[in-house]
C-alpha atoms as a PDB file:
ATOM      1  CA  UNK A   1      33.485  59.448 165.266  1.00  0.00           C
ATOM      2  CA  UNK A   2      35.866  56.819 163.874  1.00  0.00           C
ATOM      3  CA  UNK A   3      37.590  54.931 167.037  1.00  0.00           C
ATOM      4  CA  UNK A   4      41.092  53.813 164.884  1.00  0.00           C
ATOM      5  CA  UNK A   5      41.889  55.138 161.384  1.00  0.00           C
ATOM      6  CA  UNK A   6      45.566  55.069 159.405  1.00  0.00           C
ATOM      7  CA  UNK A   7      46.502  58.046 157.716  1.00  0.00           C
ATOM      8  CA  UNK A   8      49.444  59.675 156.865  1.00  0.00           C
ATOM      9  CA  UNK A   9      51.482  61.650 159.581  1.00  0.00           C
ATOM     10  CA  UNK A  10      54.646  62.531 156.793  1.00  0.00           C
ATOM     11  CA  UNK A  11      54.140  62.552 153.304  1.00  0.00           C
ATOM     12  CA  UNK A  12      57.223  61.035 151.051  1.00  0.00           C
ATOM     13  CA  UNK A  13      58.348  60.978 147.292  1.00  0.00           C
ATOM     14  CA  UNK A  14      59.048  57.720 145.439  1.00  0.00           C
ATOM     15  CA  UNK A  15      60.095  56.621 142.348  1.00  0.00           C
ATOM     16  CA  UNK A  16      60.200  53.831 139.775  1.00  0.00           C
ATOM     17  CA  UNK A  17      61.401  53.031 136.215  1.00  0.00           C
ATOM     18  CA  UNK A  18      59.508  51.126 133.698  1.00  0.00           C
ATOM     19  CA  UNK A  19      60.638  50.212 130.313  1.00  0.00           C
ATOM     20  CA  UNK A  20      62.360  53.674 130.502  1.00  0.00           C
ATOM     21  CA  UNK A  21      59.212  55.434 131.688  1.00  0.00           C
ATOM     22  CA  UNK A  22      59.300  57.352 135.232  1.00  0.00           C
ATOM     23  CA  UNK A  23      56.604  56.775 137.263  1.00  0.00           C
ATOM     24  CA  UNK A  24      56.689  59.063 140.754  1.00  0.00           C
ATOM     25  CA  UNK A  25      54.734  58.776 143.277  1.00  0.00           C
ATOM     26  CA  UNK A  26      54.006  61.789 145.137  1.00  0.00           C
ATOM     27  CA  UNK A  27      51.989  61.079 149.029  1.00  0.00           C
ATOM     28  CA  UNK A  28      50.657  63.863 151.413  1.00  0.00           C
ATOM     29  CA  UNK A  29      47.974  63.506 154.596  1.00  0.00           C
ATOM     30  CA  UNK A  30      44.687  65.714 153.186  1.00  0.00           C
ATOM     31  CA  UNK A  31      41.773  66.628 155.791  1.00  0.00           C
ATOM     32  CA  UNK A  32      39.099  67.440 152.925  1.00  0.00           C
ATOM     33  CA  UNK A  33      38.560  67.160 148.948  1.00  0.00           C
ATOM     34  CA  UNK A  34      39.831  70.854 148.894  1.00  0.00           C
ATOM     35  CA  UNK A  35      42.843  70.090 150.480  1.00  0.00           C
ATOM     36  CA  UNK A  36      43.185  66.748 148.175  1.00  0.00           C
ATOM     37  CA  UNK A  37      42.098  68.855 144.905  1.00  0.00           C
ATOM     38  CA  UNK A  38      45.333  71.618 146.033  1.00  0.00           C
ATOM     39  CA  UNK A  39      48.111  69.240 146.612  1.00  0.00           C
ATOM     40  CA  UNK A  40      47.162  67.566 143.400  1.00  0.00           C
ATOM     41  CA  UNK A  41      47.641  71.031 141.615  1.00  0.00           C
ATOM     42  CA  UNK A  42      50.706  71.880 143.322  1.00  0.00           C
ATOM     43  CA  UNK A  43      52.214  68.535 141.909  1.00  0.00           C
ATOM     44  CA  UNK A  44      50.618  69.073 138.671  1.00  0.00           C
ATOM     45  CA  UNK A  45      52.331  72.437 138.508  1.00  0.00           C
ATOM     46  CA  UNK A  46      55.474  70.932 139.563  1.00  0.00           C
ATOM     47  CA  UNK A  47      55.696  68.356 137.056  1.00  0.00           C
ATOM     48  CA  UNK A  48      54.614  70.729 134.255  1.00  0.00           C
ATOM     49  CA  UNK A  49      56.071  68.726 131.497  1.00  0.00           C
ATOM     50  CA  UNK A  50      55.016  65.341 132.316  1.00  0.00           C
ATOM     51  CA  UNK A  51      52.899  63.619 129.893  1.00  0.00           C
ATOM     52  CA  UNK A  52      50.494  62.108 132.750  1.00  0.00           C
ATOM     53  CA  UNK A  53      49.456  63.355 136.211  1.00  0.00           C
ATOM     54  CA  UNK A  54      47.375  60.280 137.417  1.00  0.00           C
ATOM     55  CA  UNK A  55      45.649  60.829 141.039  1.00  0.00           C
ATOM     56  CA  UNK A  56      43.799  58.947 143.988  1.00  0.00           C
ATOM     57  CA  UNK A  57      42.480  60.536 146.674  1.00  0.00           C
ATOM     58  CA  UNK A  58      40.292  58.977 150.267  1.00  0.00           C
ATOM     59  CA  UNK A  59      38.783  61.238 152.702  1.00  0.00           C
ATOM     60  CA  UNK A  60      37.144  59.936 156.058  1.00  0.00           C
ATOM     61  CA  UNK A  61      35.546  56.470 154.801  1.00  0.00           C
ATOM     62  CA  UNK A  62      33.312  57.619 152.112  1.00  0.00           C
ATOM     63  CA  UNK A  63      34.491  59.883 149.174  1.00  0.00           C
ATOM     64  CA  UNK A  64      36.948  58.351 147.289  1.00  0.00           C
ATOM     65  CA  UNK A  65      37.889  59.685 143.681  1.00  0.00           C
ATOM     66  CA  UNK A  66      40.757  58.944 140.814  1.00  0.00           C
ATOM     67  CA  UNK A  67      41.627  59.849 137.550  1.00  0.00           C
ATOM     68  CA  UNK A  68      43.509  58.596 134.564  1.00  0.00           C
ATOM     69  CA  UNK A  69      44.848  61.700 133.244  1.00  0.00           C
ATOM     70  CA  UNK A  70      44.783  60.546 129.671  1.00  0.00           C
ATOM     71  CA  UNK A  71      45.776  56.820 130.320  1.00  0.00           C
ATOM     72  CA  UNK A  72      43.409  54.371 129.559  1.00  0.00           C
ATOM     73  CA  UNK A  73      40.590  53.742 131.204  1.00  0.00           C
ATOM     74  CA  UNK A  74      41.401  51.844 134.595  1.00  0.00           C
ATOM     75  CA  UNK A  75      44.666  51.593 134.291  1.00  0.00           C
ATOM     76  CA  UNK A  76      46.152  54.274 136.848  1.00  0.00           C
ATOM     77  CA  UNK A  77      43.724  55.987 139.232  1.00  0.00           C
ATOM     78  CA  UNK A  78      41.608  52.636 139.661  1.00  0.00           C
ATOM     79  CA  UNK A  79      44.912  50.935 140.568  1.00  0.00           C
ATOM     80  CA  UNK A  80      46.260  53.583 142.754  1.00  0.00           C
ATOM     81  CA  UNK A  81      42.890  54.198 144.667  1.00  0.00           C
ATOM     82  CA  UNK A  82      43.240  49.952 145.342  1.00  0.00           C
ATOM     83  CA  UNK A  83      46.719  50.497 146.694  1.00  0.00           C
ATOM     84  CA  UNK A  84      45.356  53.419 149.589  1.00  0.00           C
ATOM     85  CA  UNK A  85      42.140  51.712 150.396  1.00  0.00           C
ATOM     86  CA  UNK A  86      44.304  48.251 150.776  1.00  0.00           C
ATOM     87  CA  UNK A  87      46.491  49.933 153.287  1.00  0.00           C
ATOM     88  CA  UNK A  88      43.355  50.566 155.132  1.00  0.00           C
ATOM     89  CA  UNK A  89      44.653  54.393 154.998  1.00  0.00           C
ATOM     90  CA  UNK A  90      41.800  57.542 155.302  1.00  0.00           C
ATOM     91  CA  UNK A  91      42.541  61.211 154.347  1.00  0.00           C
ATOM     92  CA  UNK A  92      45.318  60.857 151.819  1.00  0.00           C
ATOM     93  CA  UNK A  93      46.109  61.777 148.555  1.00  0.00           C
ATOM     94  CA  UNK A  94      48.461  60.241 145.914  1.00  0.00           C
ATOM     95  CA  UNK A  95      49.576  61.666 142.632  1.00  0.00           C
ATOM     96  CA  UNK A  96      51.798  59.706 140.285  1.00  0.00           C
ATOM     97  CA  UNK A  97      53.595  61.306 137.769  1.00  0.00           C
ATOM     98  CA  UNK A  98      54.317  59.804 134.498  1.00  0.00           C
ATOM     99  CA  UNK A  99      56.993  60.674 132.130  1.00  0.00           C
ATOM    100  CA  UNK A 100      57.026  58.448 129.218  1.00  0.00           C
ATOM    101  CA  UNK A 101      59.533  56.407 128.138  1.00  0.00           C
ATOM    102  CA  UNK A 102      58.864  55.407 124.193  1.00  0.00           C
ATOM    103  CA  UNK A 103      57.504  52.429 125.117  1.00  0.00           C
ATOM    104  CA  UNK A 104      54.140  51.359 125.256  1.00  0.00           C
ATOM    105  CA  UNK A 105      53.417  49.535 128.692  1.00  0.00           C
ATOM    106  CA  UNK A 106      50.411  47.359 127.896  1.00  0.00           C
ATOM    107  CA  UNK A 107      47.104  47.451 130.119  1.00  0.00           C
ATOM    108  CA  UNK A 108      48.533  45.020 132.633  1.00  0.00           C
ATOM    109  CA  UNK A 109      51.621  46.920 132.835  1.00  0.00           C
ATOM    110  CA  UNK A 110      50.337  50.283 132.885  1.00  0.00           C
ATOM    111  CA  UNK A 111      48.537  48.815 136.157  1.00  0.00           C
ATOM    112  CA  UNK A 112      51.337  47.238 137.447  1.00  0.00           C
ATOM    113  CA  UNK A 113      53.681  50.828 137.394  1.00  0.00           C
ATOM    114  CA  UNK A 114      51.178  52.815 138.960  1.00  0.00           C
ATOM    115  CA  UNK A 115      50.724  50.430 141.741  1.00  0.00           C
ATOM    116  CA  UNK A 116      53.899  49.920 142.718  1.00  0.00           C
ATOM    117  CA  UNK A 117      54.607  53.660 142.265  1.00  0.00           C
ATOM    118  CA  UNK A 118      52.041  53.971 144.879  1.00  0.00           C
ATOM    119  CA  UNK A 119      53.506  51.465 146.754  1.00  0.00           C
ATOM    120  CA  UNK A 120      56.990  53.342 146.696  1.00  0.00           C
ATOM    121  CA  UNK A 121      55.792  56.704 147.876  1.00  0.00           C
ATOM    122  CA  UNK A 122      53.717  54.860 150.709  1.00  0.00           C
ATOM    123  CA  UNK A 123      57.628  53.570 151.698  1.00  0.00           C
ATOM    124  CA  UNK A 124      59.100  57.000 151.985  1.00  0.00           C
ATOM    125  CA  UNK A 125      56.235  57.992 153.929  1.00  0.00           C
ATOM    126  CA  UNK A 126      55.117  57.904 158.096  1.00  0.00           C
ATOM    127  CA  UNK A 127      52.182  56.249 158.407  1.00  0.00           C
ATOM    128  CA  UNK A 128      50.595  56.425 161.589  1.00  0.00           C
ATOM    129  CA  UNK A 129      47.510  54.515 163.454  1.00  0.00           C
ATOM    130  CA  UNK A 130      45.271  57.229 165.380  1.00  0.00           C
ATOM    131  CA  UNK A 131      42.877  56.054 168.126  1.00  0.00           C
ATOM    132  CA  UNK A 132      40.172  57.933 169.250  1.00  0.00           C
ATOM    133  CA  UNK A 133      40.996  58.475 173.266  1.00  0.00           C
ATOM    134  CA  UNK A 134      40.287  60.593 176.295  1.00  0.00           C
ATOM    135  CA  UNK A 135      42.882  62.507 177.175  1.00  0.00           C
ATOM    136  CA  UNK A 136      43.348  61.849 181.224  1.00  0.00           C
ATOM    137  CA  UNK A 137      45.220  63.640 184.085  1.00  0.00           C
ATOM    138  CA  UNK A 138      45.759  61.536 186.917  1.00  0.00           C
ATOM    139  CA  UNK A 139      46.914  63.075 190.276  1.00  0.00           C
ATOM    140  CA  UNK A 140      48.888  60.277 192.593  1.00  0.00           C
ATOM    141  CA  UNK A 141      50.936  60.705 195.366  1.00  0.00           C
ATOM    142  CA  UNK A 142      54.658  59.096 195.102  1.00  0.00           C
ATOM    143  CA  UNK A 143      53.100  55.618 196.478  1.00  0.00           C
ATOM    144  CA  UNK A 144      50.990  55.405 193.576  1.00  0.00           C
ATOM    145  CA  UNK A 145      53.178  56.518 190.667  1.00  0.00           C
ATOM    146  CA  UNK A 146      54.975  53.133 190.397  1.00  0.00           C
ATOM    147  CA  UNK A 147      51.589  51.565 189.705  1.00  0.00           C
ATOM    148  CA  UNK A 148      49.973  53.332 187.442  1.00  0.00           C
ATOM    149  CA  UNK A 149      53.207  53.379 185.490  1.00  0.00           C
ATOM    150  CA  UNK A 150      52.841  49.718 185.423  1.00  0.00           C
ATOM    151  CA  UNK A 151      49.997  49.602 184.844  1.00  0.00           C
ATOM    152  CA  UNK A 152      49.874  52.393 181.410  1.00  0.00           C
ATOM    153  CA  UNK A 153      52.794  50.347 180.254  1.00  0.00           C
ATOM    154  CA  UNK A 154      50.727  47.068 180.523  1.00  0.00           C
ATOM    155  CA  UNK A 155      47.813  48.671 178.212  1.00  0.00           C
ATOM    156  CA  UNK A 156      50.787  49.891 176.058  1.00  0.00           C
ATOM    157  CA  UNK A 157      50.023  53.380 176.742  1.00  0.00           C
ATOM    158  CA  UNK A 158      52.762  56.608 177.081  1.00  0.00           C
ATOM    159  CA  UNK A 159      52.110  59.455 178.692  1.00  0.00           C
ATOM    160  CA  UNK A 160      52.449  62.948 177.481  1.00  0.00           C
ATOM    161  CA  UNK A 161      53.478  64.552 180.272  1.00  0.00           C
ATOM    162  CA  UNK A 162      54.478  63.683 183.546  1.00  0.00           C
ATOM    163  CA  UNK A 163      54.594  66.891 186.495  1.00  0.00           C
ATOM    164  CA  UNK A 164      56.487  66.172 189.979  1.00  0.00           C
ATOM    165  CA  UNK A 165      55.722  68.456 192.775  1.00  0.00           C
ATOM    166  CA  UNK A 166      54.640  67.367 196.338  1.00  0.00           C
ATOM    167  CA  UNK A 167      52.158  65.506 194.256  1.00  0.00           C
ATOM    168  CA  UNK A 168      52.598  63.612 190.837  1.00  0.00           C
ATOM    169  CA  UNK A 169      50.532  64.325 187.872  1.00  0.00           C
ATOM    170  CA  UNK A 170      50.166  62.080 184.702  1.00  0.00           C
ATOM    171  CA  UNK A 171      48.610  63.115 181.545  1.00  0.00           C
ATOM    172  CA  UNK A 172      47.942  60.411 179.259  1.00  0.00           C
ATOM    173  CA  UNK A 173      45.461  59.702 176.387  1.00  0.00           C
ATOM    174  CA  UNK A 174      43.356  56.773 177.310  1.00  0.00           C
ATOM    175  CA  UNK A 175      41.414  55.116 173.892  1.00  0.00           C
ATOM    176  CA  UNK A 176      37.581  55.092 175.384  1.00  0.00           C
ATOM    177  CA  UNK A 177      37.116  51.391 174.654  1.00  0.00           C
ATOM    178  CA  UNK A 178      40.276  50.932 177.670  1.00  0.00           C
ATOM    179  CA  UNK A 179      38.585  53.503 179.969  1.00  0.00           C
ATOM    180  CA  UNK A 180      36.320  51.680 181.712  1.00  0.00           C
ATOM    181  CA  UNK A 181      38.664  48.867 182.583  1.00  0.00           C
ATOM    182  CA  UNK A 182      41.585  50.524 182.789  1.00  0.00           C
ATOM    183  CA  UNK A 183      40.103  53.177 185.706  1.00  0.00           C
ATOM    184  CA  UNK A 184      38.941  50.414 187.776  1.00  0.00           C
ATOM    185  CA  UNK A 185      42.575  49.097 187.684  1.00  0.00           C
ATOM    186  CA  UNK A 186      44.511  52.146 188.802  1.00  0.00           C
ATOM    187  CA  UNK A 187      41.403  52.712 191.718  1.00  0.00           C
ATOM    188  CA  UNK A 188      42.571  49.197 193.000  1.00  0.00           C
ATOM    189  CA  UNK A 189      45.900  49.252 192.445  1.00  0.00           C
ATOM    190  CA  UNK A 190      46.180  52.749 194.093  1.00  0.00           C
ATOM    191  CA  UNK A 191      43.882  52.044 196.794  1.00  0.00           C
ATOM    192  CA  UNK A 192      41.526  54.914 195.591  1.00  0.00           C
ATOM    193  CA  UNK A 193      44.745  57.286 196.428  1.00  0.00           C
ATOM    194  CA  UNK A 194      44.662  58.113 192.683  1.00  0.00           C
ATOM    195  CA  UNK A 195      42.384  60.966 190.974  1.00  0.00           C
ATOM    196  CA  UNK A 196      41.057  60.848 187.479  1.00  0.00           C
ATOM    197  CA  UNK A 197      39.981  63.435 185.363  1.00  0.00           C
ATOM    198  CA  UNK A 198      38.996  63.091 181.581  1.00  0.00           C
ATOM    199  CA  UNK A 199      39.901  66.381 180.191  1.00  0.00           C
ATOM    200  CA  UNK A 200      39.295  66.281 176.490  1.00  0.00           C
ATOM    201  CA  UNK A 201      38.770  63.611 173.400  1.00  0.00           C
ATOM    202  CA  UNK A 202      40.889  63.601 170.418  1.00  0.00           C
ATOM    203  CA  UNK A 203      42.939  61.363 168.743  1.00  0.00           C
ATOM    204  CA  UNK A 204      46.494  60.447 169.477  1.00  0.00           C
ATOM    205  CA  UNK A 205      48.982  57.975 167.625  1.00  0.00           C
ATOM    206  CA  UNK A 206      52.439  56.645 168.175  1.00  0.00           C
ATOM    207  CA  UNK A 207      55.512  57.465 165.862  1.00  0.00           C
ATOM    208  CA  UNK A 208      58.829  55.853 166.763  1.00  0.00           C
ATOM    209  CA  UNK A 209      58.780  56.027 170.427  1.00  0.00           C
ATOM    210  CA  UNK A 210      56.804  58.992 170.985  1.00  0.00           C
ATOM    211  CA  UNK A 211      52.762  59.678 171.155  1.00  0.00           C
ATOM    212  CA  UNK A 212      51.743  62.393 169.332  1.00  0.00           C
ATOM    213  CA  UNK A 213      48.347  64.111 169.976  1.00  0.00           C
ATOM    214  CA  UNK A 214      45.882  64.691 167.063  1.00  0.00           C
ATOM    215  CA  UNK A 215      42.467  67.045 166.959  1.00  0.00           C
ATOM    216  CA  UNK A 216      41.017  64.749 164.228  1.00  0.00           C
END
């Protein structure tokens, strides 16, 4: 499995104007080429009347495919596809739309649009970093809690949930390549007081201030 991957969490709509052409960019988060291939006809069917539909899709870290649409050769997908993989970004999709202007763009220009049109629907989209992570529940007593707060907050790690009873409970997604280090840590700085218990892996990412848990 991949330890850290971007991708999109919220896909966004962004738009530019070229010599009178409208370029707009359409973004969405897609899990497989059938997912990628469905949002690409939804837009397509949206924007019926556009003369070009351009598209860029990357899934996991391998299949990556684009089109022109009817634009020459290398002058939209190519571009757009440069844009996603740039951003480092995995299991996203990007169609820009194209209603022409009258005005012929040129290669370079042609390039240019569908780039930044890219660009633009990457800026009115979330984009979040997902780590690969065991998800642990630590029991504490009220001695402890302090310290393996301080501790979570050192690694820059929040926890999902936090029970008080006559015991304290913290469940928090730990990525594996802090485990190791991190347990050893809260057994010290607890004086072995503290219980830990991996209970799952997935992925989890932070948006704004809050971490938000992830199956893939």
């Amino acid at each position: 499995m991949i330890k850290d991957y971007k991708t999109i969490y919220e896909g966004g709509v962004g738009e530019i104007v070229e010599k009178k052409s409208r370029f707009i960019g359409t973004i969405a988060h897609v899990e497989s080429e059938e997912e990628a291939i469905a949002f690409i006809e939804r837009v397509k069917k949206q924007y019926w009347d556009a003369r070009h539909n351009c598209f860029a899709y990357i899934i996991g870290q391998e299949i990556m495919r684009c089109s022109d649409d009817g634009e020459p050769a290398q002058t939209a997908g190519k571009p757009m596809l440069d844009v996603l993989s740039g951003q480092g970004l995995c299991n996203v999709a990007a169609v820009v739309t194209r209603y022409f202007g009258g005005t012929l763009l040129g290669t370079g220009g042609l390039v240019r649009a569908y780039s930044k049109a890219v660009q633009e629907g990457l800026s009115h989209s979330i984009i979040v970093e997902k780590h690969l992570a065991d998800e642990w529940i630590i029991t504490t007593d009220y001695n402890g809690i302090g310290k393996i707060q301080y501790l979570l907050a050192q690694e820059g790690l929040m926890p999902t949930n936090t029970k008080y009873t006559d015991i304290v409970i913290v469940t928090v997604p730990v990525p594996v390549d802090q485990a190791i280090q991190l347990k050893a840590k809260i057994i010290e700085g607890t004086n072995g007081r503290a219980k830990i218990q991996a209970n799952r892996q997935l992925y989890y990412g932070i948006v704004g201030k809050e971490t938000i848990l992830f199956d893939s």
